[in-house]
C-alpha atoms as a PDB file:
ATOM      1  CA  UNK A   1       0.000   0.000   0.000  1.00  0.00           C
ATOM      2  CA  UNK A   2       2.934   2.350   0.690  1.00  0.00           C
ATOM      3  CA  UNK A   3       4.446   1.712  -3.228  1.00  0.00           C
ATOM      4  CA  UNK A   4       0.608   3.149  -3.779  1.00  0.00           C
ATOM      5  CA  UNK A   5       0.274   5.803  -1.909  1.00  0.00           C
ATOM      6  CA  UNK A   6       4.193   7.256  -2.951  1.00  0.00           C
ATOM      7  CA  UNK A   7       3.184   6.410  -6.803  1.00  0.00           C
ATOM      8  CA  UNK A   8       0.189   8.972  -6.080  1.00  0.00           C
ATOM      9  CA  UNK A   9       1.980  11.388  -4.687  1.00  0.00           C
ATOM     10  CA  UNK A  10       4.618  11.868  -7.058  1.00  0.00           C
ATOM     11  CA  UNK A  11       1.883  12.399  -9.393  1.00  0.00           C
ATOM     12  CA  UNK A  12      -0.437  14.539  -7.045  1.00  0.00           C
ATOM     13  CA  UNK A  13      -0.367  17.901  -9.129  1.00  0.00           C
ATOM     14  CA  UNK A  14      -0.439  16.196 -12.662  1.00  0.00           C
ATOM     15  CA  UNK A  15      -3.593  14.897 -11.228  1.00  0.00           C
ATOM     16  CA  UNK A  16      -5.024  17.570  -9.382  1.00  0.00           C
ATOM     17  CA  UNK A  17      -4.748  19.973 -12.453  1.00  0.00           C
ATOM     18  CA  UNK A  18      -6.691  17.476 -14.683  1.00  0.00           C
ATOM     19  CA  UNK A  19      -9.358  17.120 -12.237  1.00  0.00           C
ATOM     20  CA  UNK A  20      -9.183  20.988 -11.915  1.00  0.00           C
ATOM     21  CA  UNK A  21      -9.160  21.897 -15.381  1.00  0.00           C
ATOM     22  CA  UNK A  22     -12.027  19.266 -16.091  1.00  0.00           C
ATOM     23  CA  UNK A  23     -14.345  20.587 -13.462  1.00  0.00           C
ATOM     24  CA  UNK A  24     -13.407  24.297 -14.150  1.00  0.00           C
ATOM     25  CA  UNK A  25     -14.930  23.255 -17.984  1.00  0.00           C
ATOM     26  CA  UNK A  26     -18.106  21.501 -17.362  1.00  0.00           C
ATOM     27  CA  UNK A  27     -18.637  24.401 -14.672  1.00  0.00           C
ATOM     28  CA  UNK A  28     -18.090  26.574 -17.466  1.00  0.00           C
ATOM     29  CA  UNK A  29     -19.679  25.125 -20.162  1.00  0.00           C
ATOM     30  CA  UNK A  30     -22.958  24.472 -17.579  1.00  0.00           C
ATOM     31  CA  UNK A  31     -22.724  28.363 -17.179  1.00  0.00           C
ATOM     32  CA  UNK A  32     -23.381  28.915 -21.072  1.00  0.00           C
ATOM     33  CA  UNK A  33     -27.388  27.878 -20.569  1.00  0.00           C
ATOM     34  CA  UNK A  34     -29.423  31.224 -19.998  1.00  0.00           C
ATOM     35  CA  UNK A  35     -30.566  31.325 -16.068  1.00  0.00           C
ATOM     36  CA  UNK A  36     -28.169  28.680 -14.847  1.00  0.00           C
ATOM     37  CA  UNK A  37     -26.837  29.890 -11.527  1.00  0.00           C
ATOM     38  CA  UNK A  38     -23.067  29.162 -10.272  1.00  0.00           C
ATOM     39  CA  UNK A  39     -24.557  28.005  -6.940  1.00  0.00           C
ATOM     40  CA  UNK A  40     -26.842  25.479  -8.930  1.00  0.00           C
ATOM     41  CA  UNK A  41     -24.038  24.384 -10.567  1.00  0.00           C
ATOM     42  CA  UNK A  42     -21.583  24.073  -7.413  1.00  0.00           C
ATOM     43  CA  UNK A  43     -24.390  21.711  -6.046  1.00  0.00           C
ATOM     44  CA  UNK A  44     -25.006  19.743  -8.902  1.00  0.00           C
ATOM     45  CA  UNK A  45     -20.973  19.067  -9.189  1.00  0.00           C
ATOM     46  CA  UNK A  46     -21.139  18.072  -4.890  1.00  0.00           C
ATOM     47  CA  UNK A  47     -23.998  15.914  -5.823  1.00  0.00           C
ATOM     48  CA  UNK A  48     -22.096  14.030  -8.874  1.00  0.00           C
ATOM     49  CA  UNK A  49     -18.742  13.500  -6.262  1.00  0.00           C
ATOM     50  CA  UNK A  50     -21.063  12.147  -3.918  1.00  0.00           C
ATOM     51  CA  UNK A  51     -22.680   9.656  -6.348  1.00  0.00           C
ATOM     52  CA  UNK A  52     -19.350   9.103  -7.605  1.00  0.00           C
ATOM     53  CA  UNK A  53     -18.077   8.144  -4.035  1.00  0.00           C
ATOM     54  CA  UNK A  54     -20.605   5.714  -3.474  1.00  0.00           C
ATOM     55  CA  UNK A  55     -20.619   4.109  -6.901  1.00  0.00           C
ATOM     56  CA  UNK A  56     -16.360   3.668  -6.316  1.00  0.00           C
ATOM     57  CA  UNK A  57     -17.338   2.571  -2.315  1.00  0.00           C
ATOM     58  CA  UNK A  58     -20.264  -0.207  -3.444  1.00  0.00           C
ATOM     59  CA  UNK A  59     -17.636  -1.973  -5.923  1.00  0.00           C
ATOM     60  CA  UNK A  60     -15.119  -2.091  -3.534  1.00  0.00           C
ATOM     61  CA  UNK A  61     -17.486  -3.596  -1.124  1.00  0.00           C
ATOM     62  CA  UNK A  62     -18.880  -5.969  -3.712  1.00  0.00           C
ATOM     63  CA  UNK A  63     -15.374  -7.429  -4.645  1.00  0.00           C
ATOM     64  CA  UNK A  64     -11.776  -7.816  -3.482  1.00  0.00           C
ATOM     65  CA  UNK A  65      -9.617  -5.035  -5.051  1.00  0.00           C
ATOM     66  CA  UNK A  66      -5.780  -4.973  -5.589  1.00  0.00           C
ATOM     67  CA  UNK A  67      -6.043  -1.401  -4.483  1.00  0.00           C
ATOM     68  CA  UNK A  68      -6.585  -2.375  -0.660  1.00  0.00           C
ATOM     69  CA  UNK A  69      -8.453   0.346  -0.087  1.00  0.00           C
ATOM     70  CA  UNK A  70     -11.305  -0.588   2.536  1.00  0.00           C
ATOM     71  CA  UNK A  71     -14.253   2.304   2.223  1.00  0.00           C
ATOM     72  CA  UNK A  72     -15.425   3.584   5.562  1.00  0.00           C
ATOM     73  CA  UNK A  73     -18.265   5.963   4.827  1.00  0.00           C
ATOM     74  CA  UNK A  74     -19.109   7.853   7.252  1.00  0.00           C
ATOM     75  CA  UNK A  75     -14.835   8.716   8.202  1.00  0.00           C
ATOM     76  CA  UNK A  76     -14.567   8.996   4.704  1.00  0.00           C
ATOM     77  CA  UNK A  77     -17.102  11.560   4.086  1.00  0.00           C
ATOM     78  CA  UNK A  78     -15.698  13.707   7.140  1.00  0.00           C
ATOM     79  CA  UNK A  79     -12.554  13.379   5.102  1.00  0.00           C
ATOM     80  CA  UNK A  80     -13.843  14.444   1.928  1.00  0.00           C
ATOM     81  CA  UNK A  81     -15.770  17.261   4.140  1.00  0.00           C
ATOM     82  CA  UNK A  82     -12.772  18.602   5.451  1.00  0.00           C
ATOM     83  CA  UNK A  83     -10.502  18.407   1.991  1.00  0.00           C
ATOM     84  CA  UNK A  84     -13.370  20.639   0.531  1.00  0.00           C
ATOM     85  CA  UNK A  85     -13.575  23.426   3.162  1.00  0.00           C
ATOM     86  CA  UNK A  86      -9.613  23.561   3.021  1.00  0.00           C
ATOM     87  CA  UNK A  87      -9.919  24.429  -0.588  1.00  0.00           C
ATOM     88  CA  UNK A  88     -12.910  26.299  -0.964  1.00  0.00           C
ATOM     89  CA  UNK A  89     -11.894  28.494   2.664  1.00  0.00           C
ATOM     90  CA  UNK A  90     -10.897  32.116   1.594  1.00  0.00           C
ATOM     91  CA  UNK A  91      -7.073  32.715   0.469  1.00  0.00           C
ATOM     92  CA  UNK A  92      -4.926  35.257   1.335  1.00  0.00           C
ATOM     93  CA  UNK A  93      -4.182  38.033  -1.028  1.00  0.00           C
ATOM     94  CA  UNK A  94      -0.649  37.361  -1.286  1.00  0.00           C
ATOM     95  CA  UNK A  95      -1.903  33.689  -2.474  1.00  0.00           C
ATOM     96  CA  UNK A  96      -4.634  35.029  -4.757  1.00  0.00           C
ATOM     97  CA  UNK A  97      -2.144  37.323  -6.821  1.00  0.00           C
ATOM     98  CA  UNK A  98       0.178  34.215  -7.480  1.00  0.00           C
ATOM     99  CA  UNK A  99      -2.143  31.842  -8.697  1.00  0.00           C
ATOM    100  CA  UNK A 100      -2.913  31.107 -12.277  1.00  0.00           C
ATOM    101  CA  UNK A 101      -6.391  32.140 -13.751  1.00  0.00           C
ATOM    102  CA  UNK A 102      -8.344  28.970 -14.440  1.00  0.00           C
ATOM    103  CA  UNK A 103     -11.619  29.968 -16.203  1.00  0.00           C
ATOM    104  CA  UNK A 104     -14.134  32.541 -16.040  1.00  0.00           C
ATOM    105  CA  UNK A 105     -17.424  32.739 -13.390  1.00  0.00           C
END
């Protein structure tokens, strides 16, 4: 589990950049329809990690997986919880002038 866990690390920001840059898109895109609301859209994007979660969570409770990874729902959801606060919790300026623009709101 260790070789795992280093494996994802190394490749941490190559993956959270996809994930950003996909998300930062269909948020976009869902934008485009006339009346849509970014707060609609924020909740419909929760929703799908959620269902996501659970879909990934009931196969690895159906089956053995190589991964090892054991789901624990209600630990992982206070997990997930927390890892969404700490990135959606107001920056500091200095932080906010060095970061990259992403997309538009």
């Amino acid at each position: 589990m260790l070789e795992r866990q280093d494996a994802f690390d190394g490749d941490r920001q190559i993956i959270q950049a996809d994930l950003d840059r996909a998300l930062m898109t269909a948020f976009c895109r869902a934008l485009d329809i006339p009346g849509v609301k970014p707060m609609d859209v924020m909740m419909a994007m929760a929703a799908a990690l959620g269902a996501t979660y659970r879909q990934v969570a009931d196969a690895h409770q159906a089956q053995p997986c190589p991964c090892d990874w054991q789901p624990a729902s209600l630990s992982d959801i206070d997990t997930l919880k927390l890892a969404f606060e700490a990135a959606a919790a107001p920056q500091s300026i200095q932080r906010l002038l060095t970061m990259q623009a992403l997309g538009r709101a």
